[in-house]
Protein backbone atom coordinates (compact mmCIF):
# COMPACT_ATOMS: atom_id res chain seq x y z
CA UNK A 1 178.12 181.03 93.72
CA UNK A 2 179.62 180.88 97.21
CA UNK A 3 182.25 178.51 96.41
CA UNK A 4 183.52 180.62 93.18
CA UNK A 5 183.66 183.56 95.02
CA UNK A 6 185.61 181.30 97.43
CA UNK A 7 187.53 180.33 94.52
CA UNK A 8 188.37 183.93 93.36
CA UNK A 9 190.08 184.97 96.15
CA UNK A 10 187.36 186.70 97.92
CA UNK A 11 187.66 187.62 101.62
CA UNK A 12 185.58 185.89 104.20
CA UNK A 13 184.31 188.81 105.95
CA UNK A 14 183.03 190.41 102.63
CA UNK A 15 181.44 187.36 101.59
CA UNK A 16 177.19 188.13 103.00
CA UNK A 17 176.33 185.47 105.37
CA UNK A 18 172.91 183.87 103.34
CA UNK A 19 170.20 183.33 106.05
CA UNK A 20 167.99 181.15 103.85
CA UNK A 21 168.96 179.52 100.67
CA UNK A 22 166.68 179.07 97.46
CA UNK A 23 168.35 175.75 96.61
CA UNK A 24 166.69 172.54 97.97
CA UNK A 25 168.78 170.79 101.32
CA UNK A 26 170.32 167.70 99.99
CA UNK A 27 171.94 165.13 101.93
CA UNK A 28 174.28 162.23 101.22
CA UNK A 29 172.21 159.02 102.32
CA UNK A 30 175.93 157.06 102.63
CA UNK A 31 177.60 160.09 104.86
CA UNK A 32 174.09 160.21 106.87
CA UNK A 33 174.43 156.29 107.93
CA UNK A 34 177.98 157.07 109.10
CA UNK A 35 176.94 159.59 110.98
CA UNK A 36 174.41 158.38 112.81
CA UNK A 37 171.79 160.73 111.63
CA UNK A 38 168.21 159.90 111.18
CA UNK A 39 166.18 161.11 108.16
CA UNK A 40 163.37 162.35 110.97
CA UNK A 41 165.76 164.89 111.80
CA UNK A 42 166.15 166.65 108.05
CA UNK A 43 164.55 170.28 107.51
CA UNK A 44 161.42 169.63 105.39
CA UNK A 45 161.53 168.96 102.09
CA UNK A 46 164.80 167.78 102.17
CA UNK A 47 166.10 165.13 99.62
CA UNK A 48 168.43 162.09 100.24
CA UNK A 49 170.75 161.54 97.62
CA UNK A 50 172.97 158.11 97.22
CA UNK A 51 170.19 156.05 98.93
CA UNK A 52 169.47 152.46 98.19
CA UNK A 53 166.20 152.04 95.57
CA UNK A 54 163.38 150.41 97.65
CA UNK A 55 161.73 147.62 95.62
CA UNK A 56 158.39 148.95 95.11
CA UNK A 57 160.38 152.19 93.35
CA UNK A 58 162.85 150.12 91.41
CA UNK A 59 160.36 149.84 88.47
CA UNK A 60 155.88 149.95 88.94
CA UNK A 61 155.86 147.80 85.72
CA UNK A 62 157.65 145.01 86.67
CA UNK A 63 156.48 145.28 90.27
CA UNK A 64 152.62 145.03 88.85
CA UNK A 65 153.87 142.19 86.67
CA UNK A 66 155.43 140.33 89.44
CA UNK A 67 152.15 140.76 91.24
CA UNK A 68 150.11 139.93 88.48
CA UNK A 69 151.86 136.66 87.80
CA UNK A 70 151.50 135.47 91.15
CA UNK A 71 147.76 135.79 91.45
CA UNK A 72 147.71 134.38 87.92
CA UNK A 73 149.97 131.64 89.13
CA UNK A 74 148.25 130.94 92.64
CA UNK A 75 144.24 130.88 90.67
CA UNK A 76 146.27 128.39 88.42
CA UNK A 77 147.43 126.25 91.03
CA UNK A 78 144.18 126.10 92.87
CA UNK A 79 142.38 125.22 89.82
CA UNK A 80 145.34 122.68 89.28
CA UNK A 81 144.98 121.12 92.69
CA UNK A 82 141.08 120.65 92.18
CA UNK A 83 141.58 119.25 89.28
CA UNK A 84 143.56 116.71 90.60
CA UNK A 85 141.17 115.84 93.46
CA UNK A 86 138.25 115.74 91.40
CA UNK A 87 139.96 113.00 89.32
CA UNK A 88 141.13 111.13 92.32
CA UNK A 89 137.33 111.23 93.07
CA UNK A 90 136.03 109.85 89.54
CA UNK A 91 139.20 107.49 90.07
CA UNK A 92 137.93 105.76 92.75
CA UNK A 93 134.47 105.86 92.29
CA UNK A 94 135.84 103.91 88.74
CA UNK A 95 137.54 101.81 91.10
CA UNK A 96 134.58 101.19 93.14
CA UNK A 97 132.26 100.23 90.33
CA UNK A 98 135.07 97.81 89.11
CA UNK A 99 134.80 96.19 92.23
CA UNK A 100 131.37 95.89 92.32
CA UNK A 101 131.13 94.27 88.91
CA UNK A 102 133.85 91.73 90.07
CA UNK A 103 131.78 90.87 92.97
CA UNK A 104 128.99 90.69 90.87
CA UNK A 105 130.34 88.53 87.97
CA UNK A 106 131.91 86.21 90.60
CA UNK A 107 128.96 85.45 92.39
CA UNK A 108 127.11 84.51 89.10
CA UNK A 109 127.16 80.84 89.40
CA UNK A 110 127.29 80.85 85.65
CA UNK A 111 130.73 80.55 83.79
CA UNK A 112 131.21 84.04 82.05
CA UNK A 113 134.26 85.28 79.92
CA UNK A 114 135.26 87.63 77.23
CA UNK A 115 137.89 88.19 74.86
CA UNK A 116 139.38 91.24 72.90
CA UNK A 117 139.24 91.61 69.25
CA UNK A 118 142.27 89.44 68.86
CA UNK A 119 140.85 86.74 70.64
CA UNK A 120 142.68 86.96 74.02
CA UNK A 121 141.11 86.51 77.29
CA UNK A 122 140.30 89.70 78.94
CA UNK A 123 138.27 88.58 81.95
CA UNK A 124 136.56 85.22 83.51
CA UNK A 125 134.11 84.86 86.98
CA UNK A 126 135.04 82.09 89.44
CA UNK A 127 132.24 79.80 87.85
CA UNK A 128 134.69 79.60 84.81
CA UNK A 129 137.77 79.06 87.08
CA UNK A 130 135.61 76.13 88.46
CA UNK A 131 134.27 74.72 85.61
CA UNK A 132 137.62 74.65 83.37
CA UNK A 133 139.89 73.96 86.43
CA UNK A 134 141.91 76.89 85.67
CA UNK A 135 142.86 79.81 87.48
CA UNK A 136 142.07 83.31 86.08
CA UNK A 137 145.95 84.61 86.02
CA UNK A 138 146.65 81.72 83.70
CA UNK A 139 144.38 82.62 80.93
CA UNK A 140 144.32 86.17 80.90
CA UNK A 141 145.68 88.15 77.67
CA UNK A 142 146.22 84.48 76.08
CA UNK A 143 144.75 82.35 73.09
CA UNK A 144 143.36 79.44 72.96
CA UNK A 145 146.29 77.95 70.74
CA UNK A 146 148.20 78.93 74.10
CA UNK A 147 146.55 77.02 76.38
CA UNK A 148 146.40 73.41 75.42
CA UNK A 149 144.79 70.77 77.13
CA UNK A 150 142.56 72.92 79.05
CA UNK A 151 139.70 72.27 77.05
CA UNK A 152 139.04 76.25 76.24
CA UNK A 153 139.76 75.35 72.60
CA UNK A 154 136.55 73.85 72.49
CA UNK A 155 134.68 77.36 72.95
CA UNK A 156 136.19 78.59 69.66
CA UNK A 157 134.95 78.30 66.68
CA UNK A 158 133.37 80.36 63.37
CA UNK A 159 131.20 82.19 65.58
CA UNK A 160 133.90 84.00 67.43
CA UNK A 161 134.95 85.48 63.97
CA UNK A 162 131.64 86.80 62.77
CA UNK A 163 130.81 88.31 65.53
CA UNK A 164 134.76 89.95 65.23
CA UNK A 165 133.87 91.16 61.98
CA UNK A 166 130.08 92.46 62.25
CA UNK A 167 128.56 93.20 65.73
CA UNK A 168 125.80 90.91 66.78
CA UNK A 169 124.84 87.63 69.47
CA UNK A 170 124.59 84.30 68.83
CA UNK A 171 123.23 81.67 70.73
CA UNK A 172 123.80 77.95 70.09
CA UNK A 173 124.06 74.57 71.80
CA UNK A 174 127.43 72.96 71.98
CA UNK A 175 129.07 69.84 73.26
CA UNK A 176 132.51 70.03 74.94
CA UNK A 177 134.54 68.19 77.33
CA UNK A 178 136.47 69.90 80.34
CA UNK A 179 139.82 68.39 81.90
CA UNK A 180 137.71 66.11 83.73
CA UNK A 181 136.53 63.94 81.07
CA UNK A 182 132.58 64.44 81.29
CA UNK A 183 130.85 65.26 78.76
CA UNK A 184 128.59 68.49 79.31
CA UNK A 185 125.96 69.87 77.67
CA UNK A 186 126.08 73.42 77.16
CA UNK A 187 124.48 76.21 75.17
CA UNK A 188 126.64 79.48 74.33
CA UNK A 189 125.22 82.37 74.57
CA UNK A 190 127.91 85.20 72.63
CA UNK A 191 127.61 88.77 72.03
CA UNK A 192 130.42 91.59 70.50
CA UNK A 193 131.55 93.85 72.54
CA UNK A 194 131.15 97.71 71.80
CA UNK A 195 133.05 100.50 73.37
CA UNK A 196 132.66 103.86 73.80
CA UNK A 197 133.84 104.78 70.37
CA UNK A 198 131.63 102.51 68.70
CA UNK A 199 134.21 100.15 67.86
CA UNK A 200 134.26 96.30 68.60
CA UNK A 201 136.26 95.69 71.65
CA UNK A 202 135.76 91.67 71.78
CA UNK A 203 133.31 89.19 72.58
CA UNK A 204 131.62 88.22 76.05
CA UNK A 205 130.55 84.39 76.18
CA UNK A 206 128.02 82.78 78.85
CA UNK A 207 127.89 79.14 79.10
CA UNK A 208 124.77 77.67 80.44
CA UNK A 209 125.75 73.45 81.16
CA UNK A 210 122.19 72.07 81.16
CA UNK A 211 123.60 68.46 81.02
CA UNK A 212 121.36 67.10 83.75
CA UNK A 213 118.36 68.16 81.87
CA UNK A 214 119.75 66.63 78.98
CA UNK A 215 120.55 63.38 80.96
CA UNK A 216 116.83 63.41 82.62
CA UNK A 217 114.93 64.44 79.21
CA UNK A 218 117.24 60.84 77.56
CA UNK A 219 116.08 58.55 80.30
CA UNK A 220 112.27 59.25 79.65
């Protein structure tokens, strides 16, 4: 109203001086900043106009989102990082228990292997490695059609494939003839090898020599 009056043409001194105004005080947040002028300093009630959006005001929705998806995220993370250190934990007790049964198979002093369902080596104690003159990295994941002249063609035969085809053991006596040229008397003891799924995995083969009793029993 003032500035219309202003605008008509109306003289200052018959324009009434207003004491107190109805209108809310507002101030311009930019002209404020170049002037040096703090917001403590406003009459109460006062409202800044022009002033920057803090982030907490910009929008409550996507401020609670934010907030939400970070707890969500962190709970996720920590469950993420126990996870993982719980199956470092089952890894290396695995890893443990692997050793153990190393250390146990090679201090059997009997010669122990097994196989996989296609016939291929899987594992062998250091009484095989002794008794074959072979070295365990040289048979591994092989046949026996690949390893000629080692004698470990001798430990094949029908029973391998029935016990490939229908789960069971078999035990037998055998004559074979390692790289050295003696002549041993052995009995094979051979069983299939189930896994978890119930499926047959391979064979394991033990290979008791009892050609001193057989030489002592002759010469009676």
């Amino acid at each position: 109203k003032l500035a219309l009056q202003v605008l008509d043409g109306t003289q200052p001194h018959d324009i009434p001086i207003i004491m107190r105004s109805e209108e809310q005080w507002k101030f311009d947040y930019t002209e404020m900043k170049r002037l040096h002028i703090s917001e403590h300093l406003l009459p109460k009630g006062a409202t800044i106009i022009n002033a920057p959006s803090r982030f907490y005001e910009l929008n409550k929705q996507v401020f609670w989102t934010i907030i939400v998806s970070l707890v969500i995220l962190t709970v996720t993370l920590v469950m993420l990082v126990m996870n993982i250190l719980e199956k470092r934990s089952v890894e290396q007790k695995i890893k443990d228990q692997l050793s153990f049964l190393r250390l146990l198979m090679d201090t059997i002093p009997i010669p122990i292997y097994s196989k996989d369902k296609y016939g291929r080596y899987k594992e062998c104690n250091v009484a095989f490695e002794r008794f074959f003159n072979v070295a365990r990295e040289e048979i591994l994941n092989r046949n026996e059609w690949q390893l000629q002249g080692m004698g470990l063609s001798q430990l094949h035969d029908s029973v391998d494939s029935a016990l490939l085809r229908e789960p069971g053991v078999a035990i037998y006596e055998q004559t074979i003839t390692p790289p050295n040229g003696q002549l041993h008397n052995i009995i094979l003891h051979k069983a299939t090898n189930i896994n978890a799924r119930s499926e047959i995995a391979g064979l394991v083969g033990i290979i008791f020599d009892f050609t001193d009793r057989k030489k002592a029993e002759d010469s009676l």
